[in-house]
C-alpha atoms as a PDB file:
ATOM      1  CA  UNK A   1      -0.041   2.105  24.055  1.00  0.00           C
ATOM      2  CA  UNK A   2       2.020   2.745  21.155  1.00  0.00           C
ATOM      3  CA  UNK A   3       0.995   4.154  18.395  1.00  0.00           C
ATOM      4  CA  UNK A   4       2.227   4.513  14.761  1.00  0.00           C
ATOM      5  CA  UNK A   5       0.888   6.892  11.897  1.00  0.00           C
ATOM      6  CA  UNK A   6       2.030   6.144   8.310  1.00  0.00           C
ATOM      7  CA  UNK A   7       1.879   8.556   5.604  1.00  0.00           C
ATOM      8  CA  UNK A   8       0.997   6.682   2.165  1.00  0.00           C
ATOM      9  CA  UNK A   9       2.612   8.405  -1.267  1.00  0.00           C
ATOM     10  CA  UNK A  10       0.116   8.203  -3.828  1.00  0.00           C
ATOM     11  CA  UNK A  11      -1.503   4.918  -5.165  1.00  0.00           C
ATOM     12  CA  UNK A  12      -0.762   3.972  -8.861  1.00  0.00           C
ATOM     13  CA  UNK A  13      -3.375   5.327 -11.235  1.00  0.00           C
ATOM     14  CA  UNK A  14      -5.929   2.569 -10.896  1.00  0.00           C
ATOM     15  CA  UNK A  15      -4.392   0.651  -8.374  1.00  0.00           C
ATOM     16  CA  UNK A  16      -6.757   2.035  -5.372  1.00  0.00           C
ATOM     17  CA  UNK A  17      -8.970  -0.943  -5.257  1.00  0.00           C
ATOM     18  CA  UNK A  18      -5.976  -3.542  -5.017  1.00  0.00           C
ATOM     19  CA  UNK A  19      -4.459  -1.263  -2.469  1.00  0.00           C
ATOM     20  CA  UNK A  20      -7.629  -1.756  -0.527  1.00  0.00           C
ATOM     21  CA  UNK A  21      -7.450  -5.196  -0.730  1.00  0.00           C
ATOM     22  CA  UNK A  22      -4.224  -5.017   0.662  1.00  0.00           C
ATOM     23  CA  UNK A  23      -4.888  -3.228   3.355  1.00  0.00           C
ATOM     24  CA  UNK A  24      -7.296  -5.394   4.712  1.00  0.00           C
ATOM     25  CA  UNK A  25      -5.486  -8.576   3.559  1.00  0.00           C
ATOM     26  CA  UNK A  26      -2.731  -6.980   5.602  1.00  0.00           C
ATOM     27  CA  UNK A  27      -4.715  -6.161   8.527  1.00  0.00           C
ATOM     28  CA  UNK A  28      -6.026  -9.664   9.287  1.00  0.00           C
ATOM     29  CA  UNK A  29      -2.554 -10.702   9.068  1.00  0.00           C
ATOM     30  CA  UNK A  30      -1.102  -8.039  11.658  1.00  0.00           C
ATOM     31  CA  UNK A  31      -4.115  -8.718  13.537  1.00  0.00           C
ATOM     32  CA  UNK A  32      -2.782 -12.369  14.209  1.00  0.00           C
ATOM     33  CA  UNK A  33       0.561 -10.985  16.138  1.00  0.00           C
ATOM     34  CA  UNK A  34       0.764 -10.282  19.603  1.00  0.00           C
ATOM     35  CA  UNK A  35       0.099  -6.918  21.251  1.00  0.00           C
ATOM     36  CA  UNK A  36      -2.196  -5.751  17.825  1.00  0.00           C
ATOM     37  CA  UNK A  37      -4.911  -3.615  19.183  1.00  0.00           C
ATOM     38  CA  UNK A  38      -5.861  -2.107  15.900  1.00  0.00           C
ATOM     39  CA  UNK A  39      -5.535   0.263  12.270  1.00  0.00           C
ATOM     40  CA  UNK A  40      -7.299   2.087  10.501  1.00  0.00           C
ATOM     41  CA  UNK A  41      -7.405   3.121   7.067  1.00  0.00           C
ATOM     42  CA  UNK A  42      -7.760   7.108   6.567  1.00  0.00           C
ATOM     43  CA  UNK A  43      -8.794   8.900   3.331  1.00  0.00           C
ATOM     44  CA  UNK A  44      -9.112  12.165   3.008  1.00  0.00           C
ATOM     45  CA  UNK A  45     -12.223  14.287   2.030  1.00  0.00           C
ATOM     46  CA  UNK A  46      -9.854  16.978   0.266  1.00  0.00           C
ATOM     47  CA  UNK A  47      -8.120  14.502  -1.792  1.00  0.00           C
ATOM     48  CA  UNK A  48      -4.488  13.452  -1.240  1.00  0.00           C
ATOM     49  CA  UNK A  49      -2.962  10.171  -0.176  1.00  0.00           C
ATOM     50  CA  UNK A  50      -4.426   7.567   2.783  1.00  0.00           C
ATOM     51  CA  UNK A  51      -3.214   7.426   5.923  1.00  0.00           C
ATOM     52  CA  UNK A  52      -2.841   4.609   8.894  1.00  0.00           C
ATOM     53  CA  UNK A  53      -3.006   4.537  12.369  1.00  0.00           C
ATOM     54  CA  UNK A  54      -1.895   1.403  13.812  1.00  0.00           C
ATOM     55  CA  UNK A  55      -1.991   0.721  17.440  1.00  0.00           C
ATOM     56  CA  UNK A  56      -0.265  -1.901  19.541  1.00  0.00           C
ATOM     57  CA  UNK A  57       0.326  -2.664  23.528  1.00  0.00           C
ATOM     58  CA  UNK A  58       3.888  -1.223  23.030  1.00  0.00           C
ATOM     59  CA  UNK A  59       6.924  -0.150  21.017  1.00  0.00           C
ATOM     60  CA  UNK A  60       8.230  -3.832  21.866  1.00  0.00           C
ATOM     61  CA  UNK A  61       5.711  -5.801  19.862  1.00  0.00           C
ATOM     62  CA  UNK A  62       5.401  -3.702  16.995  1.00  0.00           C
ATOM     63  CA  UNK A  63       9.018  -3.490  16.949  1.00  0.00           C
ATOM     64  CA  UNK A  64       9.011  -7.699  16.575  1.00  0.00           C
ATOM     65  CA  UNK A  65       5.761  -7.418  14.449  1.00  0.00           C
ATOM     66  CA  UNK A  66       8.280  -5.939  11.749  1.00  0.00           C
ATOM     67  CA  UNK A  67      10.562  -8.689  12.019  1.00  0.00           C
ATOM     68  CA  UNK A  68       8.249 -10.970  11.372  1.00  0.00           C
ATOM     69  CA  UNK A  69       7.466 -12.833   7.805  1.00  0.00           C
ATOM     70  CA  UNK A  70       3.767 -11.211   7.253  1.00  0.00           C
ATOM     71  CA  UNK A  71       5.223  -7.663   7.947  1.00  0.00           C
ATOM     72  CA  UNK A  72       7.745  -8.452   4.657  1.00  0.00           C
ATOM     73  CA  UNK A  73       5.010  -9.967   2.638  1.00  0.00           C
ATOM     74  CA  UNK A  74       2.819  -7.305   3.131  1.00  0.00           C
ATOM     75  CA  UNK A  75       5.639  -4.400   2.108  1.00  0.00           C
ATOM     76  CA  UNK A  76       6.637  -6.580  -0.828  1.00  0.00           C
ATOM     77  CA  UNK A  77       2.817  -7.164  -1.957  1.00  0.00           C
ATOM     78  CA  UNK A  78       2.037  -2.743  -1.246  1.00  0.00           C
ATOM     79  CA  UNK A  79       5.228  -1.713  -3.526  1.00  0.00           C
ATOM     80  CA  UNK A  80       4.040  -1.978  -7.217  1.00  0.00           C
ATOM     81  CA  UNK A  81       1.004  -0.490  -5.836  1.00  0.00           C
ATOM     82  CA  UNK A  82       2.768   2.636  -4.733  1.00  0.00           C
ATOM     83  CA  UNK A  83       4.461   5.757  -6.242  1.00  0.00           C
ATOM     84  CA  UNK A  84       7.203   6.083  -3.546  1.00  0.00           C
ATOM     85  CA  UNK A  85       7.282   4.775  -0.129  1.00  0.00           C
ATOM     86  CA  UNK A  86       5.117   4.965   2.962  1.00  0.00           C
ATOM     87  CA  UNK A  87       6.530   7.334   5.900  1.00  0.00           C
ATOM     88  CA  UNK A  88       5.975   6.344   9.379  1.00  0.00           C
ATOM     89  CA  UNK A  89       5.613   8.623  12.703  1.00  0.00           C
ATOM     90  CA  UNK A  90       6.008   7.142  15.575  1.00  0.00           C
ATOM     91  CA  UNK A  91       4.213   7.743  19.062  1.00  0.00           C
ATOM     92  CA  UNK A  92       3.162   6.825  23.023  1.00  0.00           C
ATOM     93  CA  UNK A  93       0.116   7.474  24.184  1.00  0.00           C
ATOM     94  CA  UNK A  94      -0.026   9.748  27.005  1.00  0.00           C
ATOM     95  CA  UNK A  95      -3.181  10.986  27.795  1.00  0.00           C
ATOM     96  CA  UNK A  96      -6.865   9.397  26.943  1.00  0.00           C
END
């Protein structure tokens, strides 16, 4: 499995409930490409900004996931609701 942990900057000062909507508009769409197992949307109790995890079958499909046209419309639809960009991590799954 391959997994892939994105770091959100902030959201725009009132944006958070349109950057909800995003998230799950852009989840059902991701969820429509081969090898999508799953993500998750992460907030934290302390405050701060939301994190992802996002897990496919392997590197290889979430590699052509990017290519694809809903992974552009979804990172031009998230950037006016963002103060910088998002900052991925990327990682296999080793162990369960």
């Amino acid at each position: 499995m391959f997994v892939v942990i994105v770091q959100f900057p902030p959201v725009g000062e009132g944006k958070d409930a349109e950057f909800l909507e995003w998230f799950a508009w852009s989840n059902r769409e991701f969820a429509k490409s081969k090898g999508f197992i799953g993500r998750v949307l992460l907030k934290p109790e302390q405050g701060g900004g939301y994190t992802s995890i996002v897990k496919y079958d392997s590197r290889e499909a979430f590699v052509a996931m990017q290519g694809s046209p809903a992974h552009s419309e979804a990172g031009k639809r998230v950037r006016p609701l963002l103060d910088g960009s998002p900052t991925p991590q990327f990682y296999e799954v080793i162990a369960e």
